[in-house]
N, C-alpha and C. Protein backbone atom coordinates (compact mmCIF):
# COMPACT_ATOMS: atom_id res chain seq x y z
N UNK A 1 -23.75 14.88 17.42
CA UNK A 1 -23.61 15.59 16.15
C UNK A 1 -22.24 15.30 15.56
N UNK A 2 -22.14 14.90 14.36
CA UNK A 2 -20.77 14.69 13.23
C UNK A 2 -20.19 15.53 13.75
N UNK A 3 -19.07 15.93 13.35
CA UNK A 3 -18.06 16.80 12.93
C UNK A 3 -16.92 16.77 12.67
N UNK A 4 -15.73 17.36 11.90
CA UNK A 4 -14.51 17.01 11.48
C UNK A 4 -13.56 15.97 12.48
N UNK A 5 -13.78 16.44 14.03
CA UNK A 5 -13.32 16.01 14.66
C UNK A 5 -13.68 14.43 15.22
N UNK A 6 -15.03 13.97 14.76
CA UNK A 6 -15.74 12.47 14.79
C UNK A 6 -14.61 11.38 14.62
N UNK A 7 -14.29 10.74 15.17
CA UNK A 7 -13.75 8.81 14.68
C UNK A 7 -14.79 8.31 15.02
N UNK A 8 -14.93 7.25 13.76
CA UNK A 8 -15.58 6.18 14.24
C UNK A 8 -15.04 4.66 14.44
N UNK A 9 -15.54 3.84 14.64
CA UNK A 9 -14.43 2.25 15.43
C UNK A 9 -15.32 1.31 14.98
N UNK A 10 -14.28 0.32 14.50
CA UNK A 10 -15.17 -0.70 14.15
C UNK A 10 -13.74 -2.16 14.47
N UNK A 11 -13.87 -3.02 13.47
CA UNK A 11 -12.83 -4.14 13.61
C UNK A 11 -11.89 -3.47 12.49
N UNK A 12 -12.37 -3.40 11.81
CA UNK A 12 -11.11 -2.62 10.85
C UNK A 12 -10.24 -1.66 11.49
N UNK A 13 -11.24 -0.66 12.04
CA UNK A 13 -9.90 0.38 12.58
C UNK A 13 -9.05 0.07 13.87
N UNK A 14 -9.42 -0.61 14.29
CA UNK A 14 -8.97 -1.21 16.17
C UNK A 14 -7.52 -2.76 15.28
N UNK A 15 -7.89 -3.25 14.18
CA UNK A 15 -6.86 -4.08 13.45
C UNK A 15 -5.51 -3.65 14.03
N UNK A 16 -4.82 -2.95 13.80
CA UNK A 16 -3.27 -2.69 14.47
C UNK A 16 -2.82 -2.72 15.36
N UNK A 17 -4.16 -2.77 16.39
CA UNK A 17 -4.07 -2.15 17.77
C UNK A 17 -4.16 -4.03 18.48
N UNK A 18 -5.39 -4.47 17.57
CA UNK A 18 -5.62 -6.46 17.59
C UNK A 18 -5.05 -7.16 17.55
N UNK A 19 -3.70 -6.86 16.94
CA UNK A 19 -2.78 -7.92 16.19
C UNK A 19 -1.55 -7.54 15.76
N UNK A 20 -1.13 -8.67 15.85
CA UNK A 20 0.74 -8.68 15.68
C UNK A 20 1.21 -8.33 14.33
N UNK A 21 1.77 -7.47 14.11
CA UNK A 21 2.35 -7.40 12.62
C UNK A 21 3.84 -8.27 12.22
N UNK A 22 3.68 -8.66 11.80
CA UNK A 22 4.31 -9.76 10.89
C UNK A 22 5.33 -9.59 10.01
N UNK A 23 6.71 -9.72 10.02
CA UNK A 23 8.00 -9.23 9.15
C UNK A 23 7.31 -9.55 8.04
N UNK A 24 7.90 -8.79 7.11
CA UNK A 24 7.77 -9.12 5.70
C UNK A 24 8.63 -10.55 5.48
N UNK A 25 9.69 -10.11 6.55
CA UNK A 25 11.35 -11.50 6.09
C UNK A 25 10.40 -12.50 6.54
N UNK A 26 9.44 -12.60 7.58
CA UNK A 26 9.04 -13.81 8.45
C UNK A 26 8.09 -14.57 7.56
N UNK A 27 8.50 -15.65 7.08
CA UNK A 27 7.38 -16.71 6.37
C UNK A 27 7.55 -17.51 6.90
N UNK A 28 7.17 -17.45 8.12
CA UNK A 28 7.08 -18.82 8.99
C UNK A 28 5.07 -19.20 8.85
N UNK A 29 4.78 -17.75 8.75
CA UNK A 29 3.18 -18.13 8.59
C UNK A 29 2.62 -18.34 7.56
N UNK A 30 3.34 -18.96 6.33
CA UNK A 30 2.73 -19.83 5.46
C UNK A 30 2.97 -21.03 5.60
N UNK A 31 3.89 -21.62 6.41
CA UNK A 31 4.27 -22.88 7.35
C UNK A 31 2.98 -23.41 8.07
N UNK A 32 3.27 -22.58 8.94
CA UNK A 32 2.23 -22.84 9.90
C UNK A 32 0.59 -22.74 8.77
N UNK A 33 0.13 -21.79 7.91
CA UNK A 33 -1.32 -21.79 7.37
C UNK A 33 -1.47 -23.47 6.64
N UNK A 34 0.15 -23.88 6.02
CA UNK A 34 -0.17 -25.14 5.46
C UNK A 34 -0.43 -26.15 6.35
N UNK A 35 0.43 -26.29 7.59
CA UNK A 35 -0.21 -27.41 8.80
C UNK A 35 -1.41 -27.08 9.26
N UNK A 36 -2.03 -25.78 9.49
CA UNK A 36 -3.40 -26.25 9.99
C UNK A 36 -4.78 -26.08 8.85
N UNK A 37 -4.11 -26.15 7.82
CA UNK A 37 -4.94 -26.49 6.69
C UNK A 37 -5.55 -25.50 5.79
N UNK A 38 -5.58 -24.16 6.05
CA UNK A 38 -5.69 -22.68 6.15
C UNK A 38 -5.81 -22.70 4.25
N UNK A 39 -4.51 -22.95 4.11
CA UNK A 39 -3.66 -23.22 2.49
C UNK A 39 -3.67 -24.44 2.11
N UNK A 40 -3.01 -24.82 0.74
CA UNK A 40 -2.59 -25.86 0.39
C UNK A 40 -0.97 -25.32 0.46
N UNK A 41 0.08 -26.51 0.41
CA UNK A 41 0.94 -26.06 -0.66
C UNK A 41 1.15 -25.22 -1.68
N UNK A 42 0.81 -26.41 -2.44
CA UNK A 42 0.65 -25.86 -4.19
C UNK A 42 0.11 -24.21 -4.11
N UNK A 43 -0.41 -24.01 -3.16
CA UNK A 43 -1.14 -22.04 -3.40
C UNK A 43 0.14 -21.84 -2.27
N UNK A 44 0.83 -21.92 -2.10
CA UNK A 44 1.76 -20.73 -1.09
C UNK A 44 2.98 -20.83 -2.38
N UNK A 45 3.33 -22.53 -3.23
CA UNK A 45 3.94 -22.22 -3.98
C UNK A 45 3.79 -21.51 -5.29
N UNK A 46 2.56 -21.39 -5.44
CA UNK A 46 2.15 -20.12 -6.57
C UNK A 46 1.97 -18.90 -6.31
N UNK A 47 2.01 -18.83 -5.20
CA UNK A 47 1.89 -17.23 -4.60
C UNK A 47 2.98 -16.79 -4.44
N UNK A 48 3.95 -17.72 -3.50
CA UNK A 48 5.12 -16.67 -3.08
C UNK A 48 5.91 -15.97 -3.32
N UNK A 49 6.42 -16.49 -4.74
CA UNK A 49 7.39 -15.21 -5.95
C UNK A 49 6.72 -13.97 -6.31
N UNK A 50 5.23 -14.22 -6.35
CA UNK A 50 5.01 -12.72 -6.55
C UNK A 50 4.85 -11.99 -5.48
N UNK A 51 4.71 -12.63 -4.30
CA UNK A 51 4.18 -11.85 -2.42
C UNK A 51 5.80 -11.49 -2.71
N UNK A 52 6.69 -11.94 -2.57
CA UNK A 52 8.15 -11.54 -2.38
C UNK A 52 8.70 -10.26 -3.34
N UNK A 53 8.25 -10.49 -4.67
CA UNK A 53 8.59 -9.41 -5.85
C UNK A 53 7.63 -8.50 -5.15
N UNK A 54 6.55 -8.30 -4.95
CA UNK A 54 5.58 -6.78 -4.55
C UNK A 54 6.42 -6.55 -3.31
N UNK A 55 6.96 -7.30 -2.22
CA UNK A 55 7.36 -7.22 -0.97
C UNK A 55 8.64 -6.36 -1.40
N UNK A 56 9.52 -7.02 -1.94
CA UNK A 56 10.65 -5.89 -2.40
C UNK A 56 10.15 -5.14 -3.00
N UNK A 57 9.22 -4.75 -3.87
CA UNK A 57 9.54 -3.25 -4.55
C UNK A 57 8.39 -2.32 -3.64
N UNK A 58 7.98 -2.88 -2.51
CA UNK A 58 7.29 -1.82 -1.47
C UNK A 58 8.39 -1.48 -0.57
N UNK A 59 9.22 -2.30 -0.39
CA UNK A 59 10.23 -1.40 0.83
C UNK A 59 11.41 -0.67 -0.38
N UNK A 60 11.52 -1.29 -1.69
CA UNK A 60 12.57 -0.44 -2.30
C UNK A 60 12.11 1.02 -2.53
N UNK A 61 10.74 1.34 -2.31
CA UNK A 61 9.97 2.45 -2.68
C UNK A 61 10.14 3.34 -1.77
N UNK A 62 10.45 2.64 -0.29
CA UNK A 62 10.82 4.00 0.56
C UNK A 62 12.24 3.95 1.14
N UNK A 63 13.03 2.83 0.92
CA UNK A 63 13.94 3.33 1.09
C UNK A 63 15.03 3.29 0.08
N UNK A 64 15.14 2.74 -0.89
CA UNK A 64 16.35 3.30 -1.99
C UNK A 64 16.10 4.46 -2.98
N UNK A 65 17.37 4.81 -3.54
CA UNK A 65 17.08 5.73 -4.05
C UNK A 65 16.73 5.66 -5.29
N UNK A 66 16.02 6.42 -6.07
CA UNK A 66 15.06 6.41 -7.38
C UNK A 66 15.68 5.35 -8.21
N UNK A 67 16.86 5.83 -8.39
CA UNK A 67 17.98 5.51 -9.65
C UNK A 67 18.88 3.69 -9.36
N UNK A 68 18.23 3.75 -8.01
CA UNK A 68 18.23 1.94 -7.90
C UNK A 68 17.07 0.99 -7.65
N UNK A 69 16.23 2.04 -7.85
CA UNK A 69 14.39 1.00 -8.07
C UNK A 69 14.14 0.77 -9.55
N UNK A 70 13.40 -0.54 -9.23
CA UNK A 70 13.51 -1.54 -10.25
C UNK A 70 11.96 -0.80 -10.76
N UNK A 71 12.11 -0.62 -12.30
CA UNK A 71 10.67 0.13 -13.20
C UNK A 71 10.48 0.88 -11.73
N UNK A 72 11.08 1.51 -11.41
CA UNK A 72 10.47 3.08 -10.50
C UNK A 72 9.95 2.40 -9.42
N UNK A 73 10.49 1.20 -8.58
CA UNK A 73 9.21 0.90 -7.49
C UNK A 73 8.39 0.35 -8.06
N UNK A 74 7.90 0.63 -9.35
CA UNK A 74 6.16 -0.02 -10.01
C UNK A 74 5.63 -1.43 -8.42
N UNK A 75 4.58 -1.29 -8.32
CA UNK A 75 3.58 -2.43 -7.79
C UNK A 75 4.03 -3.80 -8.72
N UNK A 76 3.91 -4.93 -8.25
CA UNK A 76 3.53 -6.03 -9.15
C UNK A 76 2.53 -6.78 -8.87
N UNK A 77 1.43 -7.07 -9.90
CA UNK A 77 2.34 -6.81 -11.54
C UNK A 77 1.38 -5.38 -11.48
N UNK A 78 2.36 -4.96 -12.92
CA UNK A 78 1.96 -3.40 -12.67
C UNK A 78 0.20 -2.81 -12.94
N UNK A 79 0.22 -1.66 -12.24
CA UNK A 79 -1.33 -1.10 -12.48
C UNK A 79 -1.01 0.26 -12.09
N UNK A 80 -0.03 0.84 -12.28
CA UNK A 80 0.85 2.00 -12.63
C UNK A 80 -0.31 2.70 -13.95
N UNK A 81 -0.24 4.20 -14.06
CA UNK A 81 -0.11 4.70 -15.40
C UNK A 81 0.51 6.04 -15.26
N UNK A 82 0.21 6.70 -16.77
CA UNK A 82 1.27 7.96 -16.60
C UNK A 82 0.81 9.40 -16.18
N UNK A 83 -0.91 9.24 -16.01
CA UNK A 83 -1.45 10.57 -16.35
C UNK A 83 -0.83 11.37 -15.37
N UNK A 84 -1.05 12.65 -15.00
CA UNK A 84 -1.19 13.65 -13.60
C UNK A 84 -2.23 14.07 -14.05
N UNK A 85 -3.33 14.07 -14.66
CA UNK A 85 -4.62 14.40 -13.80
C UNK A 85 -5.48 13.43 -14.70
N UNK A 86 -6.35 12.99 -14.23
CA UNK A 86 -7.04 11.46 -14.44
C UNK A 86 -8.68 11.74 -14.36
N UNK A 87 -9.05 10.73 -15.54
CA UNK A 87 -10.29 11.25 -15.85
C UNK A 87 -11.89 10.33 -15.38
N UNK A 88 -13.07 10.72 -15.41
CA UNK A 88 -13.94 10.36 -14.77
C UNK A 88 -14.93 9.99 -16.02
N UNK A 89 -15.94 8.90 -15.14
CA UNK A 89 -16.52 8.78 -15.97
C UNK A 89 -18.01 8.30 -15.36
N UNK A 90 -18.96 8.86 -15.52
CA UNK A 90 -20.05 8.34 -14.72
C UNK A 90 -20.95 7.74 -15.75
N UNK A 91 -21.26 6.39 -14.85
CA UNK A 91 -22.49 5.50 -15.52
C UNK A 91 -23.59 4.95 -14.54
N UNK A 92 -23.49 5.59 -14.08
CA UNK A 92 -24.79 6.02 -12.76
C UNK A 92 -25.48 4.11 -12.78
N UNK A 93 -24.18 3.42 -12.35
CA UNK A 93 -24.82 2.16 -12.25
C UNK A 93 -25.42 1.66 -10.85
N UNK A 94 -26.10 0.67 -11.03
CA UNK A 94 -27.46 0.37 -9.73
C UNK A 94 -26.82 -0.90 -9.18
N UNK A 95 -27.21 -1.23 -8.24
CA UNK A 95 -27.01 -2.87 -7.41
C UNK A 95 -28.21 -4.16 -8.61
N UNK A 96 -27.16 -5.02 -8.52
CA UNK A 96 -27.94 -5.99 -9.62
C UNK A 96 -27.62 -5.87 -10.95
N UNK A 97 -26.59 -4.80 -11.84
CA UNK A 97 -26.22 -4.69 -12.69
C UNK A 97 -25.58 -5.58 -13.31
N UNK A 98 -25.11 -5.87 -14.64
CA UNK A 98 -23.96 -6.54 -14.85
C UNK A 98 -23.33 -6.04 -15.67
N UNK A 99 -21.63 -5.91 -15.19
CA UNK A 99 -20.95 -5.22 -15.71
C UNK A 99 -19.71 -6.34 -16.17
N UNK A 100 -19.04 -5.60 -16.92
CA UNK A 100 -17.43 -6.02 -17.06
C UNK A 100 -16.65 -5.51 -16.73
N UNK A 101 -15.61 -5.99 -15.58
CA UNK A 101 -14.17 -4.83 -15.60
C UNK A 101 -13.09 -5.02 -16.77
N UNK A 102 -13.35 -3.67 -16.82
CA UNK A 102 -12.05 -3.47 -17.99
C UNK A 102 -10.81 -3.76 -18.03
N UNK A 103 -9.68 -4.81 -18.90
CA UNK A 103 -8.23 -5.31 -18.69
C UNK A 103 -8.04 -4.22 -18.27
N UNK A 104 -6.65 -5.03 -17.73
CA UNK A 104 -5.45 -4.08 -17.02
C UNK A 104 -5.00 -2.97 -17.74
N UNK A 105 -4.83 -3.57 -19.02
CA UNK A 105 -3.99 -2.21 -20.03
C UNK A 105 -5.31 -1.14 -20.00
N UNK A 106 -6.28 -1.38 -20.52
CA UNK A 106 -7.16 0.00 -20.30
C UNK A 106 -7.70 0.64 -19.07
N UNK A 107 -7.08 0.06 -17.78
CA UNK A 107 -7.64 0.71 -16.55
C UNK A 107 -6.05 1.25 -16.58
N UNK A 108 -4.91 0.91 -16.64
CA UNK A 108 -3.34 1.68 -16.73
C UNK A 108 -3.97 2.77 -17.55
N UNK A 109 -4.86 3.11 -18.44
CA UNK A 109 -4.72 4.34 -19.22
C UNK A 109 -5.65 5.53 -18.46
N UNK A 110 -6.11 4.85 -17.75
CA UNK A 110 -6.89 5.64 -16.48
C UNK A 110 -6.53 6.46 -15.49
N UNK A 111 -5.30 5.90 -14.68
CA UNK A 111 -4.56 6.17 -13.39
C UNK A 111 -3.19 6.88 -13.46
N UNK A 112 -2.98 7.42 -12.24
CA UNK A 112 -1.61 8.21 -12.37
C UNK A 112 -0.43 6.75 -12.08
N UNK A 113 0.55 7.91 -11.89
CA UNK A 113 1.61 7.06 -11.49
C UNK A 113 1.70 6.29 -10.25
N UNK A 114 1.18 6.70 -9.63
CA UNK A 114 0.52 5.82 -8.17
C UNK A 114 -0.83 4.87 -8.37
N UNK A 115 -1.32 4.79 -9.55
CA UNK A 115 -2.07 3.52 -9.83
C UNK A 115 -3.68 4.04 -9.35
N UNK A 116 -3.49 5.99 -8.60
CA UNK A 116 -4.75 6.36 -8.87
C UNK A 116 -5.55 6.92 -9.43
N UNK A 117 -6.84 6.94 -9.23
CA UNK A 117 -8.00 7.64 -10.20
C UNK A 117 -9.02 8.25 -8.83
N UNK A 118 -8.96 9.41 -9.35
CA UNK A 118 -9.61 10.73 -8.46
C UNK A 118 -9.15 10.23 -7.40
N UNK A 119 -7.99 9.88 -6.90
CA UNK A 119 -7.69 10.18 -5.54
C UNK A 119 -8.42 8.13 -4.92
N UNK A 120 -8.62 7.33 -5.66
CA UNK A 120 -8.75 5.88 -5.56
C UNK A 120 -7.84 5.36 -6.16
N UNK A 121 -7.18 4.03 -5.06
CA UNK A 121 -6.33 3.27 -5.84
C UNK A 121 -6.84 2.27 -6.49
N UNK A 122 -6.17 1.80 -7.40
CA UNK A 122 -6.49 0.39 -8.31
C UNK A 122 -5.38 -0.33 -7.59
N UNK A 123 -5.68 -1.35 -7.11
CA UNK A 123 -4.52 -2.12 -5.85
C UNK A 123 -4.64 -3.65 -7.29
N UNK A 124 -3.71 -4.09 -7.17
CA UNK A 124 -2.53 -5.28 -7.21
C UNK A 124 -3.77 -6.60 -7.05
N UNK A 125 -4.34 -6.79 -5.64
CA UNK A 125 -5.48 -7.73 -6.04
C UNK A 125 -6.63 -7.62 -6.84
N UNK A 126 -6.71 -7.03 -6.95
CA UNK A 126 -7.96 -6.35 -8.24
C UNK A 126 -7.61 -7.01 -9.48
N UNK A 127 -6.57 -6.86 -10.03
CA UNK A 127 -5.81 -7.34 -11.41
C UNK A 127 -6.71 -8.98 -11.84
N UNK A 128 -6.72 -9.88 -10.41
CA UNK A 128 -7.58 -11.20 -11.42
C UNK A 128 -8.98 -11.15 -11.47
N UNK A 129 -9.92 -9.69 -11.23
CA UNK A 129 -10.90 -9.83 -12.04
C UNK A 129 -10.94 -9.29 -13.21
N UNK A 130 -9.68 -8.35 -13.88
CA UNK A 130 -9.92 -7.66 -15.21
C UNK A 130 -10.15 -8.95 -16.42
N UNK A 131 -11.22 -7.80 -17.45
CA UNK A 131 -11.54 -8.72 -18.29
C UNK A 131 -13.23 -10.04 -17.78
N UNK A 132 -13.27 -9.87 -16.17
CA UNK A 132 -14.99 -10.97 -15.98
C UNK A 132 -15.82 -10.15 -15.72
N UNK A 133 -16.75 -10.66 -16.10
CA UNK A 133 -18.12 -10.39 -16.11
C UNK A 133 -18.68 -10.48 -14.77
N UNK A 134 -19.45 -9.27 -14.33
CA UNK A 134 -19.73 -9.27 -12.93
C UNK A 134 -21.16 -8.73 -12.59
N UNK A 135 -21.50 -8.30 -11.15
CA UNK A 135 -22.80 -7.77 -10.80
C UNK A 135 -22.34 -6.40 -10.32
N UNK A 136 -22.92 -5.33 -9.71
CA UNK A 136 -22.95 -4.27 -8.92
C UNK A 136 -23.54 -5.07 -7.53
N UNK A 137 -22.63 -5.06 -6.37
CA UNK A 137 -23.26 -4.99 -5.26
C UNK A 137 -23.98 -3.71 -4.75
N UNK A 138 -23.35 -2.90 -5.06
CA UNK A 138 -23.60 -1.86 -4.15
C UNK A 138 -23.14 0.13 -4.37
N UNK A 139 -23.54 0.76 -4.50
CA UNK A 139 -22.60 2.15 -4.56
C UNK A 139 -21.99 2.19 -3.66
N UNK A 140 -20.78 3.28 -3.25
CA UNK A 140 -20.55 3.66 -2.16
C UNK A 140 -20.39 5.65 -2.09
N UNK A 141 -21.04 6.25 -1.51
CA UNK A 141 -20.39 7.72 -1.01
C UNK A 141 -20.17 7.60 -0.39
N UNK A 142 -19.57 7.06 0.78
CA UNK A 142 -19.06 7.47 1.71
C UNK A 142 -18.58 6.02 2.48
N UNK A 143 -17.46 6.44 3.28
CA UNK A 143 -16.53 5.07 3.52
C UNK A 143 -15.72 5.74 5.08
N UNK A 144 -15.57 4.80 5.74
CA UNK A 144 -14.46 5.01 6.87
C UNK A 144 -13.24 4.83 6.70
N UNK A 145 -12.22 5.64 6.93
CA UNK A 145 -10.85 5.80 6.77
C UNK A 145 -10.67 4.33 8.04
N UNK A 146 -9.93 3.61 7.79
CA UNK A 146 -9.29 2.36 8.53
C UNK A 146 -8.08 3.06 9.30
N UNK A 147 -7.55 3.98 8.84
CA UNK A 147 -6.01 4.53 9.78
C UNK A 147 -6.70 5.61 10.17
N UNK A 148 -7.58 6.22 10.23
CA UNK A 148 -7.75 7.57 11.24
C UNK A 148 -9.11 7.66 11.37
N UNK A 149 -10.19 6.62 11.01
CA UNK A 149 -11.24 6.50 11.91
C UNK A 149 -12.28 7.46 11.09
N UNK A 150 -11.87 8.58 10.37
CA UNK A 150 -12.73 9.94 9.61
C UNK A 150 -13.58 9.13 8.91
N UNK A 151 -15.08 9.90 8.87
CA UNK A 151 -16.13 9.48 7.78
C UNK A 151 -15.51 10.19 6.23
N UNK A 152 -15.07 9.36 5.02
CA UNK A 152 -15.08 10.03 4.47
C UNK A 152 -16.05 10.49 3.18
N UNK A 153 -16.58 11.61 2.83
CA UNK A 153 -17.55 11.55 1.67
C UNK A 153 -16.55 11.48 0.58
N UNK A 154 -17.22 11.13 -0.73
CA UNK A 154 -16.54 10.68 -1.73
C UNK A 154 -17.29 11.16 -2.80
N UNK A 155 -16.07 12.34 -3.46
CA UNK A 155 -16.71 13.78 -4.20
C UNK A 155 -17.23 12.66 -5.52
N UNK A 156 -16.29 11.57 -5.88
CA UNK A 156 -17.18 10.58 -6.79
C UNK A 156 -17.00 9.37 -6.31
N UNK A 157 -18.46 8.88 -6.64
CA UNK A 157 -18.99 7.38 -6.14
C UNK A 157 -17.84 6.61 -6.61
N UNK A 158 -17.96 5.28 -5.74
CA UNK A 158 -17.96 4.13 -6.00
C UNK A 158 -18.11 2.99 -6.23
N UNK A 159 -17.92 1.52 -6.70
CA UNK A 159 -18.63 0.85 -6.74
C UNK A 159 -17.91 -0.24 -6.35
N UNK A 160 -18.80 -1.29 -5.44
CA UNK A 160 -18.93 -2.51 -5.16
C UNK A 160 -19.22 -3.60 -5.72
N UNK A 161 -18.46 -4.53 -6.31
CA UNK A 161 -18.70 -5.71 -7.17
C UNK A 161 -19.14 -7.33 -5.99
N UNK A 162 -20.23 -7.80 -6.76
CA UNK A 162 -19.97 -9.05 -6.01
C UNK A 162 -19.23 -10.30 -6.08
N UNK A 163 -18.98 -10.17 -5.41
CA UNK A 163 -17.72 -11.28 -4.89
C UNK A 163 -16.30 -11.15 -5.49
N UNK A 164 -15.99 -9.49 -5.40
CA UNK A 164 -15.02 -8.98 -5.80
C UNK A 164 -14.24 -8.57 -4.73
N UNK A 165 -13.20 -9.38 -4.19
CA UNK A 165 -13.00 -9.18 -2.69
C UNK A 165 -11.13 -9.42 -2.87
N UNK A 166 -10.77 -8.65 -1.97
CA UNK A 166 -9.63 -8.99 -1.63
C UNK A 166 -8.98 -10.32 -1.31
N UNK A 167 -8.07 -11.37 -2.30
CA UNK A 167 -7.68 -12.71 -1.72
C UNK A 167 -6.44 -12.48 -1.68
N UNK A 168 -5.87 -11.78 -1.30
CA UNK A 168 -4.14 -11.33 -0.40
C UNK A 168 -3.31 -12.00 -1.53
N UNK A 169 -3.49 -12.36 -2.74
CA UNK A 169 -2.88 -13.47 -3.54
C UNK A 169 -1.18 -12.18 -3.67
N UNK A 170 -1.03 -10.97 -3.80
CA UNK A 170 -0.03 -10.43 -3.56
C UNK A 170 0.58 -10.39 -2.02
N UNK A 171 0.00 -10.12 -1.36
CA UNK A 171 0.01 -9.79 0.03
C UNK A 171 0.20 -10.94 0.89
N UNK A 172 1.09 -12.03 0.61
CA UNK A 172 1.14 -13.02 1.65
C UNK A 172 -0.21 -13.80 2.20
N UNK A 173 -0.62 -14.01 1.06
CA UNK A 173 -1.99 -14.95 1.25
C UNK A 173 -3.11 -14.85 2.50
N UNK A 174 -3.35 -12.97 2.58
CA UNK A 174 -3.91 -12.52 3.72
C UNK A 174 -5.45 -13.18 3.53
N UNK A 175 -6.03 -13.68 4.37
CA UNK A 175 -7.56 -13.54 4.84
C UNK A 175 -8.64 -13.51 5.10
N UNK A 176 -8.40 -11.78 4.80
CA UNK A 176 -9.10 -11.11 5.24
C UNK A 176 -10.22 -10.74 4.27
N UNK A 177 -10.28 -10.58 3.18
CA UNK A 177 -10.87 -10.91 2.36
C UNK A 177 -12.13 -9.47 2.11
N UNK A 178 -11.14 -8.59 2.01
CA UNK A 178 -11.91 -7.20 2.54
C UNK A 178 -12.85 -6.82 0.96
N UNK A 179 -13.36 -5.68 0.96
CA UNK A 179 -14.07 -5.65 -0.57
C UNK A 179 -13.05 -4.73 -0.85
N UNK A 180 -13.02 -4.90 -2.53
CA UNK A 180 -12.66 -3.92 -3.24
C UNK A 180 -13.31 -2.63 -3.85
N UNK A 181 -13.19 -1.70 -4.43
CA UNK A 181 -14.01 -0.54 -4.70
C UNK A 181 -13.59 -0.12 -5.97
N UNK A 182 -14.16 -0.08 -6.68
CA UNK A 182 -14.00 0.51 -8.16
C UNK A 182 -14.53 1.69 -8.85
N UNK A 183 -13.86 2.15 -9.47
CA UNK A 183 -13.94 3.41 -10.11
C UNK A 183 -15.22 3.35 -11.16
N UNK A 184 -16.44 3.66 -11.91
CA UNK A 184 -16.87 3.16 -13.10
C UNK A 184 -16.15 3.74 -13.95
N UNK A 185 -15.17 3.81 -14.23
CA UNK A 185 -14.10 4.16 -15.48
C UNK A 185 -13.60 2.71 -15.73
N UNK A 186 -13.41 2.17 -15.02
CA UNK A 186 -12.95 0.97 -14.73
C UNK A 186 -14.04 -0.24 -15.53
N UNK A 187 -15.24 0.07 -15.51
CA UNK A 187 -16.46 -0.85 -15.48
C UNK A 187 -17.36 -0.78 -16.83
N UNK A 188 -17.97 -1.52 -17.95
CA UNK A 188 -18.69 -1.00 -18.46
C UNK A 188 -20.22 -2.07 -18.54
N UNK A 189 -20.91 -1.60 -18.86
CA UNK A 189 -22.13 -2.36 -18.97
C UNK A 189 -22.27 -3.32 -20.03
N UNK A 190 -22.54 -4.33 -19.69
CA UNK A 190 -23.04 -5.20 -20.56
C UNK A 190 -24.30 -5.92 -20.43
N UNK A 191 -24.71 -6.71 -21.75
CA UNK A 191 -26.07 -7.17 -22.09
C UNK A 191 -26.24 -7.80 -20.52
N UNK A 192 -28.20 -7.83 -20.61
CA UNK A 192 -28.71 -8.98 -19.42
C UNK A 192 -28.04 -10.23 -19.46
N UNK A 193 -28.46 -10.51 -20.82
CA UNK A 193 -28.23 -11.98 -21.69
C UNK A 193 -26.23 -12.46 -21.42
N UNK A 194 -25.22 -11.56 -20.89
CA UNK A 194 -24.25 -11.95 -21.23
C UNK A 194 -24.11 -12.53 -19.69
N UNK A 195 -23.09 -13.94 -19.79
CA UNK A 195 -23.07 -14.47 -18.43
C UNK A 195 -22.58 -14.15 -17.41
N UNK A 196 -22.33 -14.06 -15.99
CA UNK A 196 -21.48 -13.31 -15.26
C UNK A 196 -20.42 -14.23 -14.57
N UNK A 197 -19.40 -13.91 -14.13
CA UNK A 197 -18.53 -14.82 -13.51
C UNK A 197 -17.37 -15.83 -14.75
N UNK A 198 -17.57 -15.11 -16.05
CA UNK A 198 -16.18 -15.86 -16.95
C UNK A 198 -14.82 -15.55 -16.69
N UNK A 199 -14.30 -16.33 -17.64
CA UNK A 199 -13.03 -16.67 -17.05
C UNK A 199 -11.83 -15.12 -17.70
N UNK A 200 -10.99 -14.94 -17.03
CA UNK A 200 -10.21 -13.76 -16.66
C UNK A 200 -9.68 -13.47 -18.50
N UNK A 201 -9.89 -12.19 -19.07
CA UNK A 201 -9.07 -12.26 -20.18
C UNK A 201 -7.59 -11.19 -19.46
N UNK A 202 -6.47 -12.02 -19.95
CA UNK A 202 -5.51 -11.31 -19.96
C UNK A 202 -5.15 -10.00 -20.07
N UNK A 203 -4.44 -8.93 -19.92
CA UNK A 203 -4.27 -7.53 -20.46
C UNK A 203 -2.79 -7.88 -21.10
C-alpha cells in the first residue's frame, strides 16, 4: 500500500549514487567527448560560452551577495519573469495533438522570478523549442521526484512534447537527454494542416 512515506527507484533516482560528479571548473570532459567522438568540436565551441555564463550565474546565486549578481543571478539566457502568483491555463490537450510553444517573451509573462509556473520550472533547455510547431506525446499527473524518490501528484497537468527533450546545450553538453514538461500556458493549438517540426522563431 502507497503512502507518504513510499520511495520509489529507478535509474534516475539511484544517478548520484551511479556516478561521479564533475567540477563545474573541470572541462576536461569535453576533451575527452571530442576524442571519442561523443561531440564534434565546432558543438563544444558553440556551446561553451553559454555552459560557462549559466555555470557562473548558478554558483553566483548561492554564494554572492545580491548586490554583486549579475541581472539578479537571472538563468541564461533568461526565462525569468516578474509575477508572484502565476496564472493557469487549461486546454485539456490529448497525445497526437499539434501544438506550438509559445516564444520566450510570452512564456517570461507567465512565470515568477524563479522562471516558475504553479510550482513548474521553465528550464534554460527548453528555450530552442519556443516559437516550433510540435505534437503532444503524452499528459502527465503524476511524476517521481529524482532527489527524494516521492510519487508526486500534480494539482495541474502536464504536458509532454515529442521529441522535446533535454540536449544539455546549457549544461555542459549533458546526454542524457531527459524529457521536458510543459505547462499548457506555455502551448497553444494549432491547425491539422499546419506543419510540425519548423524552424525556431526568436523571442
Amino acid at each position: 500500500m502507497s503512502g507518504p512515506d513510499e520511495r520509489w527507484s529507478c535509474q534516475n533516482t539511484e544517478l548520484r549514487q551511479a556516478s561521479k560528479r564533475i567540477p563545474h571548473w573541470d572541462l576536461r570532459h569535453f576533451v575527452r567527448d571530442v576524442r571519442n567522438g561523443t561531440v564534434s568540436a565546432g558543438t563544444v565551441l558553440r556551446h561553451l560560452l553559454p555552459y560557462l555564463i549559466e555555470t557562473y550565474q548558478g554558483i553566483s546565486r548561492n554564494r554572492l551577495p545580491r548586490w554583486l549578481l549579475i541581472r539578479g543571478g537571472a538563468k541564461f539566457p533568461a526565462v525569468h519573469g516578474s509575477l508572484t502568483k502565476t496564472p493557469v491555463k487549461r486546454l485539456d490537450l490529448q497525445p497526437g495533438e499539434p501544438v506550438r510553444v509559445r516564444t520566450r517573451q510570452e512564456i517570461r509573462q507567465t512565470v515568477d522570478r524563479e522562471a516558475r509556473n504553479r510550482g513548474l520550472s521553465f528550464e534554460t533547455e527548453m528555450t530552442p523549442y519556443c516559437g516550433r510547431s510540435m505534437r503532444v506525446d503524452r499528459r502527465v499527473n503524476r511524476i517521481i521526484d529524482d532527489w527524494t524518490g516521492r510519487m508526486l501528484n500534480l494539482s495541474t497537468p502536464c504536458i509532454v512534447l515529442e521529441g522535446a527533450v533535454c540536449k544539455g546545450l546549457f549544461h555542459g553538453l549533458c546526454t542524457r537527454r531527459t524529457d521536458t514538461y510543459w505547462r499548457e500556458i506555455w502551448l497553444e493549438r494549432v491547425a491539422e494542416t499546419e506543419p510540425t517540426g519548423t524552424r525556431e522563431v526568436r523571442a
